[in-house]
C-alpha atoms as a PDB file:
ATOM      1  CA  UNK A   1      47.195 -18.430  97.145  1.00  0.00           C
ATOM      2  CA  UNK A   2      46.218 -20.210 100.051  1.00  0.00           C
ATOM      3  CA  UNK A   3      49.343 -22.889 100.150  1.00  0.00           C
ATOM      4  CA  UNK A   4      51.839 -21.005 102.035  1.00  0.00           C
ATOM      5  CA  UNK A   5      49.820 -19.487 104.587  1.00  0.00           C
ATOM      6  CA  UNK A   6      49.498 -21.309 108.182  1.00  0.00           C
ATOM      7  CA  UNK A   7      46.784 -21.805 110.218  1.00  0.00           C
ATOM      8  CA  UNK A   8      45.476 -18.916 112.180  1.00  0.00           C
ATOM      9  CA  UNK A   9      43.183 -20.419 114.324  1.00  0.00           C
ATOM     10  CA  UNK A  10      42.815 -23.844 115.775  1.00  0.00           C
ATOM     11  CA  UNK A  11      39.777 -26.053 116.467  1.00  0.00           C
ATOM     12  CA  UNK A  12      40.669 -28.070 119.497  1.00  0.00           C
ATOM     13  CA  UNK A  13      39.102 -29.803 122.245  1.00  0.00           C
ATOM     14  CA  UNK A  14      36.611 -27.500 122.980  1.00  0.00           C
ATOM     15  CA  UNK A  15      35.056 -27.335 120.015  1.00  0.00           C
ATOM     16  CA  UNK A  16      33.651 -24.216 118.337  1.00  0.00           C
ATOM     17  CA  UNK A  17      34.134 -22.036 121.436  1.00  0.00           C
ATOM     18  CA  UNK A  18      33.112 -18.044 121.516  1.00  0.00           C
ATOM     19  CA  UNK A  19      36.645 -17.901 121.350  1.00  0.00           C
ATOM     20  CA  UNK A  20      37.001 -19.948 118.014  1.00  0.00           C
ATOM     21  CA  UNK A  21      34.301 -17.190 116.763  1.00  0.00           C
ATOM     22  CA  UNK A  22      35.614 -14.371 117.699  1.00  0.00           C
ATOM     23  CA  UNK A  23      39.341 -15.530 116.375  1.00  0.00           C
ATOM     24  CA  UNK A  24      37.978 -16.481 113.177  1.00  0.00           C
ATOM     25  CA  UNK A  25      35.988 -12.837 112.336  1.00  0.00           C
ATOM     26  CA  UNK A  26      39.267 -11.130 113.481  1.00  0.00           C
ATOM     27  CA  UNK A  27      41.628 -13.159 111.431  1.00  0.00           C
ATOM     28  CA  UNK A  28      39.082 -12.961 108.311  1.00  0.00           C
ATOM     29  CA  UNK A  29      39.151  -9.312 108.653  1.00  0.00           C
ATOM     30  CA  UNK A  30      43.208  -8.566 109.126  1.00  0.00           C
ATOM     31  CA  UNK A  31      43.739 -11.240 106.146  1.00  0.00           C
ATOM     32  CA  UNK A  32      40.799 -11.968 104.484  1.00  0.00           C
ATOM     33  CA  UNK A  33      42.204 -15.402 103.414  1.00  0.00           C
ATOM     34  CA  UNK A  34      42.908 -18.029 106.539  1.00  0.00           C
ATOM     35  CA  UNK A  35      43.142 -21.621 107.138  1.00  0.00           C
ATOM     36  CA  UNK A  36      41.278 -23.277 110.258  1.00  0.00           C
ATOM     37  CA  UNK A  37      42.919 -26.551 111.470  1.00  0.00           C
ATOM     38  CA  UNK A  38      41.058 -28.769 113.179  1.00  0.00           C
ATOM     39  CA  UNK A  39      42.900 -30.711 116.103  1.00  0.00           C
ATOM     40  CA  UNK A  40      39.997 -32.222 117.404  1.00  0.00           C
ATOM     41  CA  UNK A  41      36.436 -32.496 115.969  1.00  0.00           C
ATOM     42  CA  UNK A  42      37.900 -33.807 113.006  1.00  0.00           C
ATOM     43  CA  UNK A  43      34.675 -35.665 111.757  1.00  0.00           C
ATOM     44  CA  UNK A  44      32.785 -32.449 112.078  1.00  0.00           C
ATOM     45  CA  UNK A  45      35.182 -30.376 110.158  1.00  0.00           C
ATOM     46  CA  UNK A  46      32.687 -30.220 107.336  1.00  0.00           C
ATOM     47  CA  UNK A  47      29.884 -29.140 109.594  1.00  0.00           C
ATOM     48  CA  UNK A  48      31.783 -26.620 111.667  1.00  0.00           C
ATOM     49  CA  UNK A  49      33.294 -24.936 108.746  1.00  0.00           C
ATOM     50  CA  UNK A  50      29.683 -24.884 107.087  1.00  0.00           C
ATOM     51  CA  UNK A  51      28.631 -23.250 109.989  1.00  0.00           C
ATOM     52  CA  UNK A  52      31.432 -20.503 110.212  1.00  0.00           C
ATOM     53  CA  UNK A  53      31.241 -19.696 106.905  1.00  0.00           C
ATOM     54  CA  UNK A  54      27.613 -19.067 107.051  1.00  0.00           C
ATOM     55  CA  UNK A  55      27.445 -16.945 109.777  1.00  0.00           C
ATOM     56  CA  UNK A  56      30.166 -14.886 109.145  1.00  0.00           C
ATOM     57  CA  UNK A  57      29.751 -14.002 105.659  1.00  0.00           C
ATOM     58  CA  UNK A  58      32.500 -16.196 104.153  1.00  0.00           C
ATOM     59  CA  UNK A  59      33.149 -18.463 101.923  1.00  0.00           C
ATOM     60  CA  UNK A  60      34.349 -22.160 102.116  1.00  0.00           C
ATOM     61  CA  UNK A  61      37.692 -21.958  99.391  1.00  0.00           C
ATOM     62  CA  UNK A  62      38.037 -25.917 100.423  1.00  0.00           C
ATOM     63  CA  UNK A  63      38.606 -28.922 102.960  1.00  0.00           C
ATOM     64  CA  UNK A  64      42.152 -29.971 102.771  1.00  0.00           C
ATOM     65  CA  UNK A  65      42.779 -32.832 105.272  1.00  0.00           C
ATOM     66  CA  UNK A  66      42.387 -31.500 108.469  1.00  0.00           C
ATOM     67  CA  UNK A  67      42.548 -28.023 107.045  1.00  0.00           C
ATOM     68  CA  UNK A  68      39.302 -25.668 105.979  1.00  0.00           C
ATOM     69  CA  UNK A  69      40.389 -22.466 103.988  1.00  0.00           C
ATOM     70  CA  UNK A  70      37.913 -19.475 104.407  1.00  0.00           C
ATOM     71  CA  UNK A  71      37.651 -15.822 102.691  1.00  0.00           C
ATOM     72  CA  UNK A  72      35.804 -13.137 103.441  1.00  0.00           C
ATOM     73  CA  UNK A  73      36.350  -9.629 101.304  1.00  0.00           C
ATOM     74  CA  UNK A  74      37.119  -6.595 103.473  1.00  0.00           C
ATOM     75  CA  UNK A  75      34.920  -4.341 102.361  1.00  0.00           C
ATOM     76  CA  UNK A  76      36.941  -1.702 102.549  1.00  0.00           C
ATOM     77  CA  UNK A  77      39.350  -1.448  99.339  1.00  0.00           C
ATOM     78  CA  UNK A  78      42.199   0.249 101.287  1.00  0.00           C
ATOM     79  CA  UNK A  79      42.286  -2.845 103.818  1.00  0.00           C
ATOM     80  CA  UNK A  80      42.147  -5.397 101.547  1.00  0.00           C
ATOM     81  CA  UNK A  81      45.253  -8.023 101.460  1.00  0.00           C
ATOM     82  CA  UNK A  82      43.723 -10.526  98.922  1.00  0.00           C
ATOM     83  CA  UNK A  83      44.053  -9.662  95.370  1.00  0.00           C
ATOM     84  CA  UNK A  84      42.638 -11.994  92.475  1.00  0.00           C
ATOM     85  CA  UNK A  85      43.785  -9.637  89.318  1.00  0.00           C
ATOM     86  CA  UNK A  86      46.743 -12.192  88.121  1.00  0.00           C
ATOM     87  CA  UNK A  87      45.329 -15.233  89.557  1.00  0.00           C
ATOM     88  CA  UNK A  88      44.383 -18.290  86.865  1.00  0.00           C
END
């Protein structure tokens, strides 16, 4: 589901700015599913996903390259964009 979406939020040189937060929380709740590429702080991709995930109630869907997918299910059924009914 995730391979044709593009990243919505970039980790650059920064780092994992308030503004990295705040991007990700928004972007989880308008699409529930997003990918995160990392431009910089590519050896701590792991970490800094780990840590995202965490404290913003998602999940980790994978590490692709330079790419960490996240989800996060809107809890309310009339906003949510993700469906997993026909998915196998």
């Amino acid at each position: 589901m995730a391979h044709g979406l593009n990243p919505v939020v970039m980790v650059g040189k920064n780092g994992l700015t308030d503004g990295v937060w705040q991007a990700v929380d928004e972007a989880l709740e308008n699409h529930e599913l997003i990918k995160i590429k990392f431009i910089d702080f590519k050896d701590s991709k792991h970490d800094i996903a780990a840590q995202l995930t965490k404290t913003l109630s998602a999940e980790l869907i994978g590490i692709i390259g330079n790419i960490a997918i996240l989800y996060r299910q809107n809890p309310d059924k009339e906003k949510r964009v993700v469906s997993f009914e026909n998915v196998r």
